[in-house]
N, C-alpha and C. Protein backbone atom coordinates (compact mmCIF):
# COMPACT_ATOMS: atom_id res chain seq x y z
N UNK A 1 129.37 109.51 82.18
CA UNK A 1 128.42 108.65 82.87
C UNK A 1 128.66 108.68 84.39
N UNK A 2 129.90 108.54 84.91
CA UNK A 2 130.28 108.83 86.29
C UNK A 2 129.59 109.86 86.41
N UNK A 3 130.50 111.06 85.79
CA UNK A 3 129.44 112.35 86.61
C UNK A 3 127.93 112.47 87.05
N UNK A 4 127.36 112.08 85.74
CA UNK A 4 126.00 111.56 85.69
C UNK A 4 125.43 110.93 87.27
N UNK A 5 125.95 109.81 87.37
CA UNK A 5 125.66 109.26 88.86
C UNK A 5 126.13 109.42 90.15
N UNK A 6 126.99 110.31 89.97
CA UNK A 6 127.33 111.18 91.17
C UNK A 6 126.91 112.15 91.68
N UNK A 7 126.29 112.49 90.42
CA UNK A 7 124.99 114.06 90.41
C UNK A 7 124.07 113.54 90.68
N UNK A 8 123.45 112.39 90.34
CA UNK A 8 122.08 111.60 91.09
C UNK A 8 122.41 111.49 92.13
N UNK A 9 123.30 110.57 92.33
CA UNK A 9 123.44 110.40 94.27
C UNK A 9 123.53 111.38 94.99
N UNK A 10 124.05 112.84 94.77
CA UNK A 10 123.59 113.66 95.75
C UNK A 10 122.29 114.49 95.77
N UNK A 11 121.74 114.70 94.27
CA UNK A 11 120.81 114.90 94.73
C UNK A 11 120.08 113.89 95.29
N UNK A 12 119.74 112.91 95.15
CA UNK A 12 118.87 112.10 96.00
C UNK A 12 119.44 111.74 97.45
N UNK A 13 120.64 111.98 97.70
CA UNK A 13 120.87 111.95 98.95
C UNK A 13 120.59 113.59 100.04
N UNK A 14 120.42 114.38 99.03
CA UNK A 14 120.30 115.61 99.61
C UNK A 14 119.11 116.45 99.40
N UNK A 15 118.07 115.27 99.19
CA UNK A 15 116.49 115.86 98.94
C UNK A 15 115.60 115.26 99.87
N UNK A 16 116.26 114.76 100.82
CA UNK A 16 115.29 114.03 101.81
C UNK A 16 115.80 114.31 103.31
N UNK A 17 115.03 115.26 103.97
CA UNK A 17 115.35 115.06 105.07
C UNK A 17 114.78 114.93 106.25
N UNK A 18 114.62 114.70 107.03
CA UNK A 18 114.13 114.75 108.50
C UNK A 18 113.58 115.70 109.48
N UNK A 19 112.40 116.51 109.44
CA UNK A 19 112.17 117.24 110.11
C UNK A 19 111.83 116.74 111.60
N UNK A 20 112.34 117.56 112.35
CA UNK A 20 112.06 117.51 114.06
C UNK A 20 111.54 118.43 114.72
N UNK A 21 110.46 118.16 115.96
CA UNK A 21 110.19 119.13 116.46
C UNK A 21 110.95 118.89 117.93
N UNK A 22 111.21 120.05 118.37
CA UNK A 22 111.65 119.78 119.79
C UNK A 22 111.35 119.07 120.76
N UNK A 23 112.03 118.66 121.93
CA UNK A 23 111.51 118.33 123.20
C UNK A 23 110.77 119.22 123.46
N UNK A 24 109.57 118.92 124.06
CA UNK A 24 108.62 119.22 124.97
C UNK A 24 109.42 119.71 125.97
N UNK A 25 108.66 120.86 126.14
CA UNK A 25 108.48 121.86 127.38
C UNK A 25 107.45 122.33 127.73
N UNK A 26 107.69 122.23 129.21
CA UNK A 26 106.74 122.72 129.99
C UNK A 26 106.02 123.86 129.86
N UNK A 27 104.67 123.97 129.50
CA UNK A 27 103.94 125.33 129.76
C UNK A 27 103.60 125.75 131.29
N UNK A 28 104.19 127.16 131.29
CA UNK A 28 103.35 127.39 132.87
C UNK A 28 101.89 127.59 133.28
N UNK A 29 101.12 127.76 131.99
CA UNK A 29 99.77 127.92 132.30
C UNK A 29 99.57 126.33 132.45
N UNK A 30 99.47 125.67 131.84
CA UNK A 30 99.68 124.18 132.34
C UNK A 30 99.85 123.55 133.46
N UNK A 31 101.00 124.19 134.17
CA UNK A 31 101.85 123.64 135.37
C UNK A 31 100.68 124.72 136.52
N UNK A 32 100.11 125.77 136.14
CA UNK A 32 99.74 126.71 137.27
C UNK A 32 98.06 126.13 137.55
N UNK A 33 97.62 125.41 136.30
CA UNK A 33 95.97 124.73 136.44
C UNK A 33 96.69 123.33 137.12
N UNK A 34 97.33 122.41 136.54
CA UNK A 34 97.80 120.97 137.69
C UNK A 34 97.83 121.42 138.81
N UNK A 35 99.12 122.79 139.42
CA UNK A 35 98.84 122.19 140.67
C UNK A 35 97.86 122.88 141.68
N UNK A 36 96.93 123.66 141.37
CA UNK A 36 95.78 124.36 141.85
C UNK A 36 94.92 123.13 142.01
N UNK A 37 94.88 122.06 141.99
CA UNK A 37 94.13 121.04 141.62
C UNK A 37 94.51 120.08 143.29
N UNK A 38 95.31 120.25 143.74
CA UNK A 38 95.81 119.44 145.19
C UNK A 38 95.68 117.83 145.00
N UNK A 39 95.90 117.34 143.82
CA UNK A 39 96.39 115.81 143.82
C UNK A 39 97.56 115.55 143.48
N UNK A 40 97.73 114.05 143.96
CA UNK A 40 98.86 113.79 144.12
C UNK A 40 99.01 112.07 143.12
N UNK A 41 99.87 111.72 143.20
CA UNK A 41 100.07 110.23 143.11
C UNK A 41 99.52 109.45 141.77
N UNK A 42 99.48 110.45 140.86
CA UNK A 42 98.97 110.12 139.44
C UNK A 42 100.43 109.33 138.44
N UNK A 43 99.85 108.21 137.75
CA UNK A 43 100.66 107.80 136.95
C UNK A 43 100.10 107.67 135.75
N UNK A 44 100.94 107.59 134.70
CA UNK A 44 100.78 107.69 133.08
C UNK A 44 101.03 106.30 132.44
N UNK A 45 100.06 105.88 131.79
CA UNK A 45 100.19 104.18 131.05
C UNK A 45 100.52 104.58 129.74
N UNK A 46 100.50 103.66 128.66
CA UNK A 46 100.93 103.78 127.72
C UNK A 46 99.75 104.65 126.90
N UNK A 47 99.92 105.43 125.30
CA UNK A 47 99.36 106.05 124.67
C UNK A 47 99.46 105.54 122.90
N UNK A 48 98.29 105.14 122.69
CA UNK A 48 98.51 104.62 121.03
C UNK A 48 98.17 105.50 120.47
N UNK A 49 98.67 105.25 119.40
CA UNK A 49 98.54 106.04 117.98
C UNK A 49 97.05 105.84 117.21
N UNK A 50 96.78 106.45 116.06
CA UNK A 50 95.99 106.65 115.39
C UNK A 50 96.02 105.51 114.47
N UNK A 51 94.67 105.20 113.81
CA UNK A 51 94.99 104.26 112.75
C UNK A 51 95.70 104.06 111.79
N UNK A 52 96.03 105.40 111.14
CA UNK A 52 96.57 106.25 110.18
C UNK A 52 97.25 107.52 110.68
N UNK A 53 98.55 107.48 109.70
CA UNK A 53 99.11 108.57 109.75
C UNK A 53 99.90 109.35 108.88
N UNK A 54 100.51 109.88 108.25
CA UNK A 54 100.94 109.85 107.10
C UNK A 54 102.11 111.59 107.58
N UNK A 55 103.36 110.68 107.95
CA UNK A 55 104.75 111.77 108.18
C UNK A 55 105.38 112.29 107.22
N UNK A 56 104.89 112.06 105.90
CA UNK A 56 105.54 112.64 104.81
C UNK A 56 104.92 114.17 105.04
N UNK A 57 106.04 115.01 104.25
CA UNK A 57 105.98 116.18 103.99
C UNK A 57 106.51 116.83 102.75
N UNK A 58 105.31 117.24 101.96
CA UNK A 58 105.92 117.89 100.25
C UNK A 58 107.08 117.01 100.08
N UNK A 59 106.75 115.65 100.02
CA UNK A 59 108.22 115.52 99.63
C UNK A 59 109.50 115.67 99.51
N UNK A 60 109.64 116.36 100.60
CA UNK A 60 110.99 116.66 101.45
C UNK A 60 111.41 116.43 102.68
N UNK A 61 110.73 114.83 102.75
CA UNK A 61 110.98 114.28 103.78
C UNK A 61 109.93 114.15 105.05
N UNK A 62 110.29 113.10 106.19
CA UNK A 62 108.89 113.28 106.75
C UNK A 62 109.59 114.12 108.35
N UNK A 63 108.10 113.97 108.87
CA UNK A 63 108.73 114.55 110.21
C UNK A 63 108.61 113.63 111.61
N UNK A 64 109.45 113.73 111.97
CA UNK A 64 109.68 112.58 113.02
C UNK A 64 109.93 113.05 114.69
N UNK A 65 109.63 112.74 115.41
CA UNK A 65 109.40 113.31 116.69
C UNK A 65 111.10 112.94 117.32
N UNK A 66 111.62 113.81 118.35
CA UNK A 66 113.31 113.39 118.40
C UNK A 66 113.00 112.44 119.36
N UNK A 67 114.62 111.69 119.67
CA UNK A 67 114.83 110.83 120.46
C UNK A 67 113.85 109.11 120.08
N UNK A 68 113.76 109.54 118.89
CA UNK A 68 113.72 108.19 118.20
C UNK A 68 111.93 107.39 118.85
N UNK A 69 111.26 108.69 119.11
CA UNK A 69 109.92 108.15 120.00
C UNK A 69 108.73 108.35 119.05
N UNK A 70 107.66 107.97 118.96
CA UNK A 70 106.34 108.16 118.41
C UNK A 70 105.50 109.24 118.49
N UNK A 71 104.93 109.55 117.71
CA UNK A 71 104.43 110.94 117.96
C UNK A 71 103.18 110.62 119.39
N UNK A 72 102.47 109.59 119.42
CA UNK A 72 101.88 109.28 120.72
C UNK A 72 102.78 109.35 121.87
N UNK A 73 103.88 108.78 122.04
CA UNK A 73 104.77 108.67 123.02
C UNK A 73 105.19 110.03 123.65
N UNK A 74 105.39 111.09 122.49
CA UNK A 74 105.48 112.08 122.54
C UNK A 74 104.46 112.73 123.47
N UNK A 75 103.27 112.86 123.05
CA UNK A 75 101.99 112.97 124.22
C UNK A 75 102.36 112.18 125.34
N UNK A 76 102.87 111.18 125.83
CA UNK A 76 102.52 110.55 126.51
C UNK A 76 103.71 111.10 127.64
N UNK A 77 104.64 111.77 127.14
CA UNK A 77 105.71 111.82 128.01
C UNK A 77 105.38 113.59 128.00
N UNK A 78 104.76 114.39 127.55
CA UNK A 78 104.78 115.87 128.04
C UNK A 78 103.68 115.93 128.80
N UNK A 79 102.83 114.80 129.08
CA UNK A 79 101.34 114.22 130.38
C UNK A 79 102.33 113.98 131.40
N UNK A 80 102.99 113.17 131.24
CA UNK A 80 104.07 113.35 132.50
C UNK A 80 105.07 113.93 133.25
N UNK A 81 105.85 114.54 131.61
CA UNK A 81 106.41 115.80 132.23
C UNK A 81 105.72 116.84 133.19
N UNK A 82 104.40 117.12 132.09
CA UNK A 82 103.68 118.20 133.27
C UNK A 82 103.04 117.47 134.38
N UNK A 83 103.03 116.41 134.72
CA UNK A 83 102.78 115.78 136.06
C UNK A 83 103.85 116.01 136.90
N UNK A 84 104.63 115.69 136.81
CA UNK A 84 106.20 115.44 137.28
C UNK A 84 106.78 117.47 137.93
N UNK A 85 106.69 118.37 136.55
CA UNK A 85 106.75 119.37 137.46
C UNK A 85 105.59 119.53 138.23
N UNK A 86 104.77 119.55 138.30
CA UNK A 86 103.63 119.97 138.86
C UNK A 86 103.67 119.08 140.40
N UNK A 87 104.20 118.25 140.51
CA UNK A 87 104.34 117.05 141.81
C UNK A 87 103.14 116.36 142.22
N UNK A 88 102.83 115.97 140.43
CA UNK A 88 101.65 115.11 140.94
C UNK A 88 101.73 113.63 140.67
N UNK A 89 103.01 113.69 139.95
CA UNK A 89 103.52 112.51 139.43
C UNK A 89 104.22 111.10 140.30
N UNK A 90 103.55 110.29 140.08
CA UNK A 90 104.25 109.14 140.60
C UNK A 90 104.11 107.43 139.95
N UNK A 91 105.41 106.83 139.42
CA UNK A 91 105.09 105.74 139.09
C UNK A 91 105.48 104.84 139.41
N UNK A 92 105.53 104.87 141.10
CA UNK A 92 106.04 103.38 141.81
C UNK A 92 104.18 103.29 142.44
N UNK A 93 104.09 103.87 142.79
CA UNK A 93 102.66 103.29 143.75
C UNK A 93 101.23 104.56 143.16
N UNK A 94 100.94 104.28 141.94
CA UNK A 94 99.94 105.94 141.98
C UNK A 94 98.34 104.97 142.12
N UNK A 95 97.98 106.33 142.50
CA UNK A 95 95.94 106.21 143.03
C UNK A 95 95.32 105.80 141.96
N UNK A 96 96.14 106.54 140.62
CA UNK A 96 95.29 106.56 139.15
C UNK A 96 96.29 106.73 138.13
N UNK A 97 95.71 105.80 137.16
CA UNK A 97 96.97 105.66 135.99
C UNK A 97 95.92 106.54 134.84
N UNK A 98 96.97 107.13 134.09
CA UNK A 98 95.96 107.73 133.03
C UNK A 98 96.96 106.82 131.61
N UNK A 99 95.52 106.64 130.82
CA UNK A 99 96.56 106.36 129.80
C UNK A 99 95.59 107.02 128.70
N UNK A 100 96.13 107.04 126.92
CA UNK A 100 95.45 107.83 126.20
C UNK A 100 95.84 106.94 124.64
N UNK A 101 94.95 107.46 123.91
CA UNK A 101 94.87 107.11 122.40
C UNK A 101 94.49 108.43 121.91
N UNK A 102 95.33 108.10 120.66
CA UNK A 102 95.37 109.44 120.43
C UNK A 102 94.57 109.15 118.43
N UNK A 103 93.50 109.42 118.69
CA UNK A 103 92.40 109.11 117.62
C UNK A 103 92.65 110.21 116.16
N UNK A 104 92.71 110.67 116.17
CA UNK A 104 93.55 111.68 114.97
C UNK A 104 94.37 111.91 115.13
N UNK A 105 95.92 112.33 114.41
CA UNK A 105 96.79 113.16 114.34
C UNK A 105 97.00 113.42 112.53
N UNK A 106 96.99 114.51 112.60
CA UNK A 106 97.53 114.94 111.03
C UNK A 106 97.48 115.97 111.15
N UNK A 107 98.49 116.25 109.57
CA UNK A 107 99.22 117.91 109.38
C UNK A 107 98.96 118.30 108.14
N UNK A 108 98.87 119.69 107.87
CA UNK A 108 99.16 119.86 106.87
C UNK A 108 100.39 121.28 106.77
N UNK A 109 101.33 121.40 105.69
CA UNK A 109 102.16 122.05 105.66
C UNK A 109 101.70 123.31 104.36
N UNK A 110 100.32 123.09 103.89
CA UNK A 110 100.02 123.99 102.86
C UNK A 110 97.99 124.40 102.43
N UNK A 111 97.95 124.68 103.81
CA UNK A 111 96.60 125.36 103.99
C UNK A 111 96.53 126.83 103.37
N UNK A 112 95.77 126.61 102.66
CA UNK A 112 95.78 127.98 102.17
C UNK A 112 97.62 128.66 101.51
N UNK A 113 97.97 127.48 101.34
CA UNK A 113 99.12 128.05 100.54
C UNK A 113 100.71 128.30 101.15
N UNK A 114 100.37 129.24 102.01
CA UNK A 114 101.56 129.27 103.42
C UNK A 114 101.56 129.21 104.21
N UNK A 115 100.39 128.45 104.94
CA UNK A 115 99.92 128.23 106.46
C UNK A 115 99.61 126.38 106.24
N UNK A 116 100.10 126.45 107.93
CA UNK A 116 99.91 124.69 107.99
C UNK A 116 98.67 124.87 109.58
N UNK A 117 98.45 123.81 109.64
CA UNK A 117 98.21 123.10 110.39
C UNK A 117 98.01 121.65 111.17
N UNK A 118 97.93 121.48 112.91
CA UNK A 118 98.37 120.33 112.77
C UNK A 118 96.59 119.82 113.58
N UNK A 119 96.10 118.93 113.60
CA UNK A 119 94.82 118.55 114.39
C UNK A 119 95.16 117.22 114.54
N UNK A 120 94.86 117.39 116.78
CA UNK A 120 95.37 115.83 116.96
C UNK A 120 94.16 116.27 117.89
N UNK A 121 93.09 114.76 118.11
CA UNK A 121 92.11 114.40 118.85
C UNK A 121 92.67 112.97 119.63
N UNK A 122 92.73 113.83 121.25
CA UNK A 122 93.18 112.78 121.88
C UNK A 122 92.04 112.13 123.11
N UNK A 123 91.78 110.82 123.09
CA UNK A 123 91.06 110.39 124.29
C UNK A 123 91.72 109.71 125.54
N UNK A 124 91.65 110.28 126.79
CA UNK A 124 92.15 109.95 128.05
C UNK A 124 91.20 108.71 128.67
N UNK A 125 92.25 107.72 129.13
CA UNK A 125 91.19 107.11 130.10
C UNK A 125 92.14 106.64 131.45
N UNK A 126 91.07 107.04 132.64
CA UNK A 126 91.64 106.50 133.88
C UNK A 126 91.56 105.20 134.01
N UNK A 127 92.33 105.20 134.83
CA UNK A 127 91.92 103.55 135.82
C UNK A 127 90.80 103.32 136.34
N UNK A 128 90.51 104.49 137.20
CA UNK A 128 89.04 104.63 137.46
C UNK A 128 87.79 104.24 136.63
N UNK A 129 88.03 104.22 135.56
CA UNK A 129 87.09 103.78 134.50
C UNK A 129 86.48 105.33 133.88
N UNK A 130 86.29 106.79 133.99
CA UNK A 130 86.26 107.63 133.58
C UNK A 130 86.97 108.00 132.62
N UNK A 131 86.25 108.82 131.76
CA UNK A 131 87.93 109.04 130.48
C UNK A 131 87.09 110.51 129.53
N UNK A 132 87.76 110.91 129.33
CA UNK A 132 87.59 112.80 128.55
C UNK A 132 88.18 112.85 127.35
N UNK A 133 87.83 113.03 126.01
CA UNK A 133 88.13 113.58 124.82
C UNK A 133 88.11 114.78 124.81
N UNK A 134 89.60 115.61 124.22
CA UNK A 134 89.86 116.99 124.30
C UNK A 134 90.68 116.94 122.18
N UNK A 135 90.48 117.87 121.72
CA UNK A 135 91.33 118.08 120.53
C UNK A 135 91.62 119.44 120.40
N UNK A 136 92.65 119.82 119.60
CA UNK A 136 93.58 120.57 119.42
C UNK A 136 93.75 120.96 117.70
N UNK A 137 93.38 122.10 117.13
CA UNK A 137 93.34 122.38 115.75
C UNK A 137 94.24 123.51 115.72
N UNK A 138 95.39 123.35 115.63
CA UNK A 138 96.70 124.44 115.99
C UNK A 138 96.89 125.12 114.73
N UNK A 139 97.28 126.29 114.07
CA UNK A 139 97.57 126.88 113.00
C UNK A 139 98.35 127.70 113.11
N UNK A 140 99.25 127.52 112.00
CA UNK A 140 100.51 128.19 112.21
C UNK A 140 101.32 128.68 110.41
N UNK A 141 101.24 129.94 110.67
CA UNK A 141 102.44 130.10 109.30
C UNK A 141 103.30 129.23 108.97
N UNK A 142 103.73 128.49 107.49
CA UNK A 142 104.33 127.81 107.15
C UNK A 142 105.56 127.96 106.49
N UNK A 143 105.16 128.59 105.38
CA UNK A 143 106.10 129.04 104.19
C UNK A 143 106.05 128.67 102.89
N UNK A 144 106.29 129.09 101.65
CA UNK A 144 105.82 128.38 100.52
C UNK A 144 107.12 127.40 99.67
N UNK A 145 108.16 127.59 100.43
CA UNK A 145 109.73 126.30 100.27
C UNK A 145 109.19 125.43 100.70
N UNK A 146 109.30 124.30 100.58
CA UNK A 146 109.33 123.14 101.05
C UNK A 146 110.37 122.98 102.39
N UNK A 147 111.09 122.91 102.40
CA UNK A 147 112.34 123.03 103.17
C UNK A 147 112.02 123.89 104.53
N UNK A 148 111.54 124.97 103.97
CA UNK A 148 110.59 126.31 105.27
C UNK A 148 109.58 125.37 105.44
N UNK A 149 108.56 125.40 104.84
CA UNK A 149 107.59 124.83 105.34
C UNK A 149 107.40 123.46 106.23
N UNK A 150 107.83 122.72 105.73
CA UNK A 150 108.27 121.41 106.51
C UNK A 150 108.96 121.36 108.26
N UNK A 151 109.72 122.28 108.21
CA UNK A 151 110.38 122.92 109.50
C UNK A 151 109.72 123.62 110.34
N UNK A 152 109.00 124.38 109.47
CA UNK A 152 107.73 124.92 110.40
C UNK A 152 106.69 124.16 111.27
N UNK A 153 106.52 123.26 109.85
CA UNK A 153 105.44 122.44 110.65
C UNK A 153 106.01 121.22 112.15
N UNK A 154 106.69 120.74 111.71
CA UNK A 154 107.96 120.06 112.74
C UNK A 154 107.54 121.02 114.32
N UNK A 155 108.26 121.88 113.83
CA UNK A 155 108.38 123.01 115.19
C UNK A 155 107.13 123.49 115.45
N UNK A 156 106.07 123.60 114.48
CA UNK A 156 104.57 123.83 115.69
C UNK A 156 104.33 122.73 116.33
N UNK A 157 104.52 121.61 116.36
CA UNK A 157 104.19 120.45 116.77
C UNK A 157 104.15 120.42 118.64
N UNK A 158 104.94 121.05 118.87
CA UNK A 158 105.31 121.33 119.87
C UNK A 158 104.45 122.23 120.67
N UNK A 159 104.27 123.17 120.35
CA UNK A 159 102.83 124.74 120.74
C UNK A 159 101.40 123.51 120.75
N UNK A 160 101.33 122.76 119.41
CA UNK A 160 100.23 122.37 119.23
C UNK A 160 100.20 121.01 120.66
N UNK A 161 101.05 120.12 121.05
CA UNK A 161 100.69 119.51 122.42
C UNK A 161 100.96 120.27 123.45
N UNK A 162 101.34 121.22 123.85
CA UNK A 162 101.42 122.18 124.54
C UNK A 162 99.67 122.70 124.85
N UNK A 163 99.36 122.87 123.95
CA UNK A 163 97.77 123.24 123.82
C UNK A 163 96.46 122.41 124.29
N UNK A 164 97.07 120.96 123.71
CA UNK A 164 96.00 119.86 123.30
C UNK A 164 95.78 119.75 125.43
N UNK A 165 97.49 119.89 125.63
CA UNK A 165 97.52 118.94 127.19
C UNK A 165 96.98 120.37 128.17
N UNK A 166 96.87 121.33 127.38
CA UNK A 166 96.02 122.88 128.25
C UNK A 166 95.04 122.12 128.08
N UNK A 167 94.45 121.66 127.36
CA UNK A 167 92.85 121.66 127.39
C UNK A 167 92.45 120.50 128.10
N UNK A 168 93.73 119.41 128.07
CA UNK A 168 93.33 118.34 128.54
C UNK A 168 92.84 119.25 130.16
N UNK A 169 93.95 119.44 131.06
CA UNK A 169 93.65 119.27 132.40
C UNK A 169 93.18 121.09 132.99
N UNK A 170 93.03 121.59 132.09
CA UNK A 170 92.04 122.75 132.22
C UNK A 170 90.66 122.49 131.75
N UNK A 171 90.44 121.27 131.43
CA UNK A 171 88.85 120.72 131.44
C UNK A 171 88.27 120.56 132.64
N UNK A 172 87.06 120.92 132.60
CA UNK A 172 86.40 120.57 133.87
C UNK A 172 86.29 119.08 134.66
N UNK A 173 86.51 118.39 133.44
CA UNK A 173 86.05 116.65 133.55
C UNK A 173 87.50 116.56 134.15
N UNK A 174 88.87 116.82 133.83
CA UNK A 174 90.11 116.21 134.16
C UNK A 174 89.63 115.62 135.66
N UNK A 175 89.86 116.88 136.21
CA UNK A 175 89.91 115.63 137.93
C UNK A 175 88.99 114.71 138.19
N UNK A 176 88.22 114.54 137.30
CA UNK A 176 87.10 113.36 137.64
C UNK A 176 88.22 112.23 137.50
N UNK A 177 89.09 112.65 136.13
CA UNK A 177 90.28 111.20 135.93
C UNK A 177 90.82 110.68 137.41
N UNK A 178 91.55 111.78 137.96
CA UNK A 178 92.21 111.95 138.70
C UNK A 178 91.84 110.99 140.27
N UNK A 179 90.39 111.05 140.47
CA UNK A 179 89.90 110.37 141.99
C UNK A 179 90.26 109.06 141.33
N UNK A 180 90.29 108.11 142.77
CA UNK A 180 90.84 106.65 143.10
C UNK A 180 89.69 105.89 143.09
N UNK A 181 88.93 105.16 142.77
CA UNK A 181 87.92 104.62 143.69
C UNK A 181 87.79 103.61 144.68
């Protein structure tokens, strides 16, 4: 009977785990459209989440963004990162605060079998009172393990806001955010 529940406890301690996707990094196509743009003094407000969301994965656990942050937060801090390299960033005194909701996010880890994808629809709004909806339908090989697959998806997560925040400020509308009034 011991053995018995010692063999449960690890497997159930060793069937659940935590997928992560990396810190955000900077894209240079990103950083090369910001600062072609000649503004300055932009700050970032807060960014909510979706109504729904659902971080489970095949049952092998869900996936969780690192440093203990929200997957919005997550957006909200690679808007600033790429502000910040770009030197457009400022949050003691800025012209224009952007802040965002982020109206979809979901994944899947088994499209078509061994391909995932992730689709997040995010809406920006200035201070200014202007605001731009951009989304992002990222696809990416998965794997047919659970364990692969799950990891995969984790780690596109990353390409896929990488993308969403290309489209954000390679939109034509972005610098409309951007003026003071």
């Amino acid at each position: 009977m011991k053995q018995y529940l010692l063999a449960l406890s690890v497997l159930t301690l060793t069937a659940c785990s935590t997928f992560t996707p990396q810190r955000y990094s900077i894209s240079a196509d990103n950083n090369v459209a910001l600062k072609s743009m000649g503004v300055s003094n932009i700050g970032v407000g807060s960014f909510t989440g979706p109504a729904s969301f659902d971080r489970a994965c095949r049952g092998a656990g869900p996936i969780a963004p690192p440093d203990n942050m929200s997957f919005e937060a997550y957006i909200q801090k690679a808007l600033s990162d790429e502000l910040k390299v770009a030197g457009m960033f400022d949050d003691k005194a800025p012209n224009t605060t952007l802040s965002g909701i982020v109206e979809q996010l979901s994944f899947s880890s088994s499209r078509g079998l061994t391909g995932g994808e992730w689709i997040i629809n995010l809406r920006v709004n200035s201070s200014n009172g202007k605001s731009i909806s951009v989304s992002e339908h990222y696809l990416f090989e998965s794997g047919f393990i659970a364990d692969t697959a799950c990891k995969q998806t984790a780690e596109a997560y990353l390409p896929a806001v990488q993308n969403l925040i290309g489209k954000l400020v390679k939109s034509p509308e972005f610098k409309s955010l951007l003026v003071a009034i």
